[in-house]
C-alpha atoms as a PDB file:
ATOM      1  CA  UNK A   1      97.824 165.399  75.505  1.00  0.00           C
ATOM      2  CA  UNK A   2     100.618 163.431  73.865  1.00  0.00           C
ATOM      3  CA  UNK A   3      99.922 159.315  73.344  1.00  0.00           C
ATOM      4  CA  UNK A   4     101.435 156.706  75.679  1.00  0.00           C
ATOM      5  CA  UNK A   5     101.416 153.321  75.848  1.00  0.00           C
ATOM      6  CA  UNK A   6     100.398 152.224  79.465  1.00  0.00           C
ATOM      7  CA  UNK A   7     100.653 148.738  80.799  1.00  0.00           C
ATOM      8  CA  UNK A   8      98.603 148.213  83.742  1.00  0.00           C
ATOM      9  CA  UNK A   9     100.965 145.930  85.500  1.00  0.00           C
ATOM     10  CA  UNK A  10     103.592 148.601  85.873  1.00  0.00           C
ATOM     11  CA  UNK A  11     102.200 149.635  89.167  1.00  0.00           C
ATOM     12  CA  UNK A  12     103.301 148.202  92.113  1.00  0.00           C
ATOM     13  CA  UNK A  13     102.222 147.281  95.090  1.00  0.00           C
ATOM     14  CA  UNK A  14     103.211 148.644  98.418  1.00  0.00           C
ATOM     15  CA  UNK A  15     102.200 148.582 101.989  1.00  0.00           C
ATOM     16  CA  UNK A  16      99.146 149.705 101.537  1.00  0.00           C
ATOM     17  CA  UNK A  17      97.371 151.839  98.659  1.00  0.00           C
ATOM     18  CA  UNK A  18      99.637 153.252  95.830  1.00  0.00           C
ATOM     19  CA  UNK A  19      97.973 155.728  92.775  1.00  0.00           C
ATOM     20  CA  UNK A  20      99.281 156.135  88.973  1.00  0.00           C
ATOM     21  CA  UNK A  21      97.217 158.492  86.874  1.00  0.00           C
ATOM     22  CA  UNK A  22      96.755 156.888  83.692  1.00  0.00           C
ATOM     23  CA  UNK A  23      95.828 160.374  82.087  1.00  0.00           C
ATOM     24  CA  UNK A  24      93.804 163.463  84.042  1.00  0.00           C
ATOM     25  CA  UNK A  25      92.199 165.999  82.199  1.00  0.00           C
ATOM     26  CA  UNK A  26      89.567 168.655  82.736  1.00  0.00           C
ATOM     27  CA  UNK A  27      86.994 165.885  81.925  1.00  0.00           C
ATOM     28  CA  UNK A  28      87.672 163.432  83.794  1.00  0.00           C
ATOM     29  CA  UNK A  29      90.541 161.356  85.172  1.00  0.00           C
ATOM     30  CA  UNK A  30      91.819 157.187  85.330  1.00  0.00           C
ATOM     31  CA  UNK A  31      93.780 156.386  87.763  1.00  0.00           C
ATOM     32  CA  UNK A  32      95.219 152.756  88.628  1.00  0.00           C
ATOM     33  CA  UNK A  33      95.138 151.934  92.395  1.00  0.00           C
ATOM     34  CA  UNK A  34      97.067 148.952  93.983  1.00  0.00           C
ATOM     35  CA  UNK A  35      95.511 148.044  96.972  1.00  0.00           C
ATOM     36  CA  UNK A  36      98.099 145.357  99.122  1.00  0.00           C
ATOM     37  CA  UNK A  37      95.380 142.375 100.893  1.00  0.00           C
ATOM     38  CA  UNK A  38      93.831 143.891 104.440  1.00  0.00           C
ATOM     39  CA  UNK A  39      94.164 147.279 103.358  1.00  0.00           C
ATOM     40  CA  UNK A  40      90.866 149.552 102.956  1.00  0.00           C
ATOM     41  CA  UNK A  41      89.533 152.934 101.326  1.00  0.00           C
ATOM     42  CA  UNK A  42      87.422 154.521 104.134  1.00  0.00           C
ATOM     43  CA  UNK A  43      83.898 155.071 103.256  1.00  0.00           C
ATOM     44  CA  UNK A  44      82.821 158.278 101.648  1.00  0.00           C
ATOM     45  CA  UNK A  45      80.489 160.384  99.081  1.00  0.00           C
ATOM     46  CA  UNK A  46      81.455 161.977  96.016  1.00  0.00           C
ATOM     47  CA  UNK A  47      79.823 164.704  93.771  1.00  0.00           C
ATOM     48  CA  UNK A  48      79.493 162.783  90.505  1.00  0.00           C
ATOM     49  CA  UNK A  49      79.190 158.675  89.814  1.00  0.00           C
ATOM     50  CA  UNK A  50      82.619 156.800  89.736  1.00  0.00           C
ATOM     51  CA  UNK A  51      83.212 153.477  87.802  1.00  0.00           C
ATOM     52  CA  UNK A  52      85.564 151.341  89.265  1.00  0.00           C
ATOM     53  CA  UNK A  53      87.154 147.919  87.198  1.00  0.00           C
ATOM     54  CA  UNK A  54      89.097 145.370  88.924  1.00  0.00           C
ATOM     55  CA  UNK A  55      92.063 144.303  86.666  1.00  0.00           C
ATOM     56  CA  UNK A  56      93.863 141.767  89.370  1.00  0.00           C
ATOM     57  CA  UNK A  57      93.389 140.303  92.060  1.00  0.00           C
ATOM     58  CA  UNK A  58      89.465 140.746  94.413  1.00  0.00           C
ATOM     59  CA  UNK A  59      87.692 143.414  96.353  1.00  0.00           C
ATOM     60  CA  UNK A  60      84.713 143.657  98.508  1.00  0.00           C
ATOM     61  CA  UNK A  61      83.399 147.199  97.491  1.00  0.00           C
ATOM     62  CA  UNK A  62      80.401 148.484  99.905  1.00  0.00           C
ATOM     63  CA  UNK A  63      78.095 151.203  98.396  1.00  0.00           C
ATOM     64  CA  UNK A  64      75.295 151.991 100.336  1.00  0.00           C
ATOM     65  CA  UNK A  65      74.426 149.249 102.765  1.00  0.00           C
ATOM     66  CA  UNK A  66      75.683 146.852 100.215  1.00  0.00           C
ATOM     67  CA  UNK A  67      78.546 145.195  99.863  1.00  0.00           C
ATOM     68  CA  UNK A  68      79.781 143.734  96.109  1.00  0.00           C
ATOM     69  CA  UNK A  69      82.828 141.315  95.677  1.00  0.00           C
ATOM     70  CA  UNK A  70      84.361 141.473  92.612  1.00  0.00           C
ATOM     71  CA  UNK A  71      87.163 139.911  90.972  1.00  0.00           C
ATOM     72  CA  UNK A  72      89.148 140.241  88.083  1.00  0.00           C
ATOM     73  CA  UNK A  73      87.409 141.687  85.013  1.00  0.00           C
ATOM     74  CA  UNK A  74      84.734 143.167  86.684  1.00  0.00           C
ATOM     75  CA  UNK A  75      83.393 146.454  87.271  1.00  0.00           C
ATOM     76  CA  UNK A  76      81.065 148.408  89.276  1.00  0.00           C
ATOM     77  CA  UNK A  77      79.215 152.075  88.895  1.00  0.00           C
ATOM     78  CA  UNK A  78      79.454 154.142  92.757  1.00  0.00           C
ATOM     79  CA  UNK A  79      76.334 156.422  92.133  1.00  0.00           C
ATOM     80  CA  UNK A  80      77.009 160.305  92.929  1.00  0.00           C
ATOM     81  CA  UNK A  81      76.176 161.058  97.291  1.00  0.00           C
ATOM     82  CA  UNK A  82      76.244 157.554  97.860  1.00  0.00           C
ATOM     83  CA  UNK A  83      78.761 156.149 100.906  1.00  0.00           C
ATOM     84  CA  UNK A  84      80.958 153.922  99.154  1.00  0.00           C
ATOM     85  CA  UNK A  85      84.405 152.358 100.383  1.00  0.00           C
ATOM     86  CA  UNK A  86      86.452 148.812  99.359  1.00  0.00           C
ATOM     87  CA  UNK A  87      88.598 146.840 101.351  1.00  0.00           C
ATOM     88  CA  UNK A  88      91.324 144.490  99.248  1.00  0.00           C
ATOM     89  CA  UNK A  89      90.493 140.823  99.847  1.00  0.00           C
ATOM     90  CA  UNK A  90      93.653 139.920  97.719  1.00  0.00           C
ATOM     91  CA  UNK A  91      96.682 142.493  96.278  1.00  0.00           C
ATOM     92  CA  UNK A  92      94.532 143.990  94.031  1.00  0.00           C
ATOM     93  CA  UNK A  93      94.442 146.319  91.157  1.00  0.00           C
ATOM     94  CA  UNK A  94      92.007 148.866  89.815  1.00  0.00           C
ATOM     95  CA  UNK A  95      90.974 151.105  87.667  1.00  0.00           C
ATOM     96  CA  UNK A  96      89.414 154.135  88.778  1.00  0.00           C
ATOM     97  CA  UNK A  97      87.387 156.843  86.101  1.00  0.00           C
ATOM     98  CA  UNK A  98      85.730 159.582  87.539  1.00  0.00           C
ATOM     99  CA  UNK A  99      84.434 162.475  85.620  1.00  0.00           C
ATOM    100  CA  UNK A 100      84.795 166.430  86.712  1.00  0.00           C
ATOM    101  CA  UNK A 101      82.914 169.409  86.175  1.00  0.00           C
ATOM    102  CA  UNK A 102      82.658 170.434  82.982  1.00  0.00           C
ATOM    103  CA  UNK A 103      81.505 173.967  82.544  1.00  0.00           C
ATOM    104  CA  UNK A 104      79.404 174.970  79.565  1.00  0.00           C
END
């Protein structure tokens, strides 16, 4: 993997949900989501735990029968087989790591 210099406000926000992967390797991946206000990732499960970090703006993120609002700076763990989703209360930015299989 060669070295980049990423700055986080180089995505951009469109009519709804855009995606930039930061890097994506066999590991693991980052990706930065812009999510414009109103719009909404659907709830759903995933194999292994997913840590999400609001860089701008504020999201309601529901995991289980919780919901979390977070704003800028914060972050949040969404525990492997649990129904998780977020809806954008602002335009908001995040980043997204979630790990892969690794095979010994």
């Amino acid at each position: 993997m060669h070295q980049q210099v990423i700055n986080l406000k180089d995505i951009e926000y469109t009519d709804s949900i855009n995606k930039k992967f930061v890097f994506d390797n066999e590991q693991s991946s980052l990706t930065l989501i812009s999510f414009k206000a109103g719009s909404q990732r659907a709830i759903h499960c995933d194999e292994k735990d997913e840590v999400a970090q609001i860089i701008e703006g504020s999201a309601e993120i529901t995991i289980g029968d919780k919901t979390y609002h977070l704003n800028e700076g914060e972050m949040i763990v969404m525990p492997a087989q649990t129904p998780h989703g977020l809806k954008a209360v602002k335009d908001t930015k995040m980043l997204l790591l979630r790990p892969k299989h690794v095979h010994n």
